[in-house]
C-alpha atoms as a PDB file:
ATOM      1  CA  UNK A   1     -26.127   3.528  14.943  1.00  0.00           C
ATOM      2  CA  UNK A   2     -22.997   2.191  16.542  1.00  0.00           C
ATOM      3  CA  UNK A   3     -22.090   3.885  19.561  1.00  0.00           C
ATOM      4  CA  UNK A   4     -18.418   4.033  21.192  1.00  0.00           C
ATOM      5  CA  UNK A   5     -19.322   1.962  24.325  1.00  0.00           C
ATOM      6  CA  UNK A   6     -20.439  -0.638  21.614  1.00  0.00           C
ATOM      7  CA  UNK A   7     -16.653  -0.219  20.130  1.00  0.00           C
ATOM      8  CA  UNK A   8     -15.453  -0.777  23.240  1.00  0.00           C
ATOM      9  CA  UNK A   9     -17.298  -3.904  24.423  1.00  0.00           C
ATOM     10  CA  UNK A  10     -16.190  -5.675  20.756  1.00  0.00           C
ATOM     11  CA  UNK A  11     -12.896  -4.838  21.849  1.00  0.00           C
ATOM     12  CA  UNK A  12     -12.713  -6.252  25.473  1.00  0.00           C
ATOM     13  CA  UNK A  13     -14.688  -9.388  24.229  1.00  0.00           C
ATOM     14  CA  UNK A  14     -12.188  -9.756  21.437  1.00  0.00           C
ATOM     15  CA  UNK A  15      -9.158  -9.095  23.916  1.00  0.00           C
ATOM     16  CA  UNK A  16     -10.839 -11.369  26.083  1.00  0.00           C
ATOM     17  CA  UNK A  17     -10.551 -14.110  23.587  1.00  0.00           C
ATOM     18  CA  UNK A  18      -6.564 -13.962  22.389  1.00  0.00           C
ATOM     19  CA  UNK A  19      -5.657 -17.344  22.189  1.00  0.00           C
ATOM     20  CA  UNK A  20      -8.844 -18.731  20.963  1.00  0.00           C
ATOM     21  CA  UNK A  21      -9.828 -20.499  18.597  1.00  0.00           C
ATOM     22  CA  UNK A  22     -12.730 -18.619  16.011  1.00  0.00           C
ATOM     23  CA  UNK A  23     -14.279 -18.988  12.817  1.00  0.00           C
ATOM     24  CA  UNK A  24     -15.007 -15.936  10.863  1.00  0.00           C
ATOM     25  CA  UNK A  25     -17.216 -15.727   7.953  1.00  0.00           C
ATOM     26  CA  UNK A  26     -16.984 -12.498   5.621  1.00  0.00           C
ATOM     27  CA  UNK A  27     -19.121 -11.949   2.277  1.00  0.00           C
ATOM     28  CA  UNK A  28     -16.532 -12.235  -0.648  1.00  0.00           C
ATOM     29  CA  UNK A  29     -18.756 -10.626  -2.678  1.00  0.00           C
ATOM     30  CA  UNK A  30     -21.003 -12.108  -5.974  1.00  0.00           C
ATOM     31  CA  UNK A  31     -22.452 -14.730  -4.036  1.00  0.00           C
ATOM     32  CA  UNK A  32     -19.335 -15.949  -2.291  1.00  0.00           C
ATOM     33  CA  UNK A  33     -18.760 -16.143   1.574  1.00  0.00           C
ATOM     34  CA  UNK A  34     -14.706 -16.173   2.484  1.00  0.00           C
ATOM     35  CA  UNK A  35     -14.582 -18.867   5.791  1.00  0.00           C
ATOM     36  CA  UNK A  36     -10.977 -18.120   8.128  1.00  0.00           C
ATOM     37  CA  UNK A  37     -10.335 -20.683  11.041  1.00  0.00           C
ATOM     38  CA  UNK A  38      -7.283 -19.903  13.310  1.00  0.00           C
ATOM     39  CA  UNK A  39      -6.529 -18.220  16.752  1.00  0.00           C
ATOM     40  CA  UNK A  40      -7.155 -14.625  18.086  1.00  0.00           C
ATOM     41  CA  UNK A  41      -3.399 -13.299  17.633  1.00  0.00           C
ATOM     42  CA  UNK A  42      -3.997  -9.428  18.445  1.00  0.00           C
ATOM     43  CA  UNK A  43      -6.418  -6.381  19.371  1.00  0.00           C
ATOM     44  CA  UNK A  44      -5.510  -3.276  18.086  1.00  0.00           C
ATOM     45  CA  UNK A  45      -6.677   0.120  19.014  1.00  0.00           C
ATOM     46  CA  UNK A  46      -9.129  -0.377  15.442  1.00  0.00           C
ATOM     47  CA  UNK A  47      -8.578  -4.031  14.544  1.00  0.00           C
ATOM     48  CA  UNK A  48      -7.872  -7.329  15.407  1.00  0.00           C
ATOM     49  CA  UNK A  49      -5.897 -10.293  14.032  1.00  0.00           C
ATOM     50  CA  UNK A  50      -6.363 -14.192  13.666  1.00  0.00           C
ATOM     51  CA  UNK A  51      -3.746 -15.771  12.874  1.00  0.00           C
ATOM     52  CA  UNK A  52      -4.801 -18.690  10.327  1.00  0.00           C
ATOM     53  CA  UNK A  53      -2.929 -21.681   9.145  1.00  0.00           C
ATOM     54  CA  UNK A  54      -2.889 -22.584   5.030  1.00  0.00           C
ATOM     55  CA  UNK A  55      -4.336 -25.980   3.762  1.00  0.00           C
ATOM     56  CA  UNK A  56      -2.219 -25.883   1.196  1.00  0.00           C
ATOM     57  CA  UNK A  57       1.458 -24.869   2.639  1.00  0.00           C
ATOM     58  CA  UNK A  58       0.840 -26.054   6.263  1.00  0.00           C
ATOM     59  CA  UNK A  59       2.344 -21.800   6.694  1.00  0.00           C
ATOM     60  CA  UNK A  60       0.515 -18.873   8.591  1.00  0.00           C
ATOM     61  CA  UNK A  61      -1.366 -16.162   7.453  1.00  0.00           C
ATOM     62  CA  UNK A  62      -2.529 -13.654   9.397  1.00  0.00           C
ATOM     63  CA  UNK A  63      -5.419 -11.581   8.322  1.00  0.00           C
ATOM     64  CA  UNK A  64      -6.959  -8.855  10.071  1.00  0.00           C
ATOM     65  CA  UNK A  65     -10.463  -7.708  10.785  1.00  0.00           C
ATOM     66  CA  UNK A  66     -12.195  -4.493  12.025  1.00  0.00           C
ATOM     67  CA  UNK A  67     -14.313  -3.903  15.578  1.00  0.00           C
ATOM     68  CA  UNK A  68     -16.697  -2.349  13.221  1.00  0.00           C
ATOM     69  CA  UNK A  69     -17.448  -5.363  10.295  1.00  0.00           C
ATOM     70  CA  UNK A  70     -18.375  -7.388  13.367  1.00  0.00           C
ATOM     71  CA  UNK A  71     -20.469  -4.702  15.123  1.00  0.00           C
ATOM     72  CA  UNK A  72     -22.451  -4.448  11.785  1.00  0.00           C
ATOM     73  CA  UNK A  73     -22.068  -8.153  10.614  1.00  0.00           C
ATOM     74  CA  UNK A  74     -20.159  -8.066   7.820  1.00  0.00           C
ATOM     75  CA  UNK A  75     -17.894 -10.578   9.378  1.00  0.00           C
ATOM     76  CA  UNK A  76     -19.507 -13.267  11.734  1.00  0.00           C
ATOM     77  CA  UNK A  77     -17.318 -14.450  14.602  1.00  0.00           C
ATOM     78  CA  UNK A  78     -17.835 -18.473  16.089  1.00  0.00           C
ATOM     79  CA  UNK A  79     -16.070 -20.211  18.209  1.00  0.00           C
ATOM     80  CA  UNK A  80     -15.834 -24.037  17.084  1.00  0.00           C
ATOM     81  CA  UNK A  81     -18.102 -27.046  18.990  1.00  0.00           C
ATOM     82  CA  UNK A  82     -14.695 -28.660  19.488  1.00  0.00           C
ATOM     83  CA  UNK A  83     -13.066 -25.544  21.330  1.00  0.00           C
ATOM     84  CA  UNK A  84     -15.926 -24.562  23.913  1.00  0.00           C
ATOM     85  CA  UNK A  85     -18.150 -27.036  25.578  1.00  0.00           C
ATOM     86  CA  UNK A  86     -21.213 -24.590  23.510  1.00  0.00           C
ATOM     87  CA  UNK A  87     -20.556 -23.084  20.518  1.00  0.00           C
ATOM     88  CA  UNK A  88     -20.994 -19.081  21.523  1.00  0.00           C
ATOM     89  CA  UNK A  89     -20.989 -16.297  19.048  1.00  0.00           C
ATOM     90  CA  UNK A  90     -19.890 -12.986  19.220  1.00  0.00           C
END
């Protein structure tokens, strides 16, 4: 059972982090796991945003997450080797 003062320890980590660079894995369903790499953009009050960059257009994206997918693992949050001296995740 999640409890608030969980909520609100995803969110300070994740406010924490604005600027950084993640990795988040979500299941896409039927097999298929959905891999975003970009930069913390935002912390809302019930979701963040990571601002992601297309392979194909070179344009942004941003797509948005909630506290709770990560409190449960639905979405897995890493922060690349290259960005951190260890690789830490959330």
């Amino acid at each position: 059972m999640i409890i608030k003062s969980d909520l609100e320890s995803c969110r300070s980590r994740l406010q924490s982090m604005i600027g950084s660079p993640v990795r988040l894995s979500s299941n896409g369903g039927r097999k298929r796991i959905i891999v975003h790499e970009g930069v913390v953009d935002n912390c809302y009050p019930n979701v963040f945003t990571v601002r992601c960059q297309r392979e194909s257009d070179g344009e942004f994206e941003i797509v948005s997450y909630s506290y709770i997918d990560v409190l449960t693992r639905a979405v897995r949050i890493a922060i690349p080797a290259e960005a951190a001296d260890t690789a830490a995740v959330v």
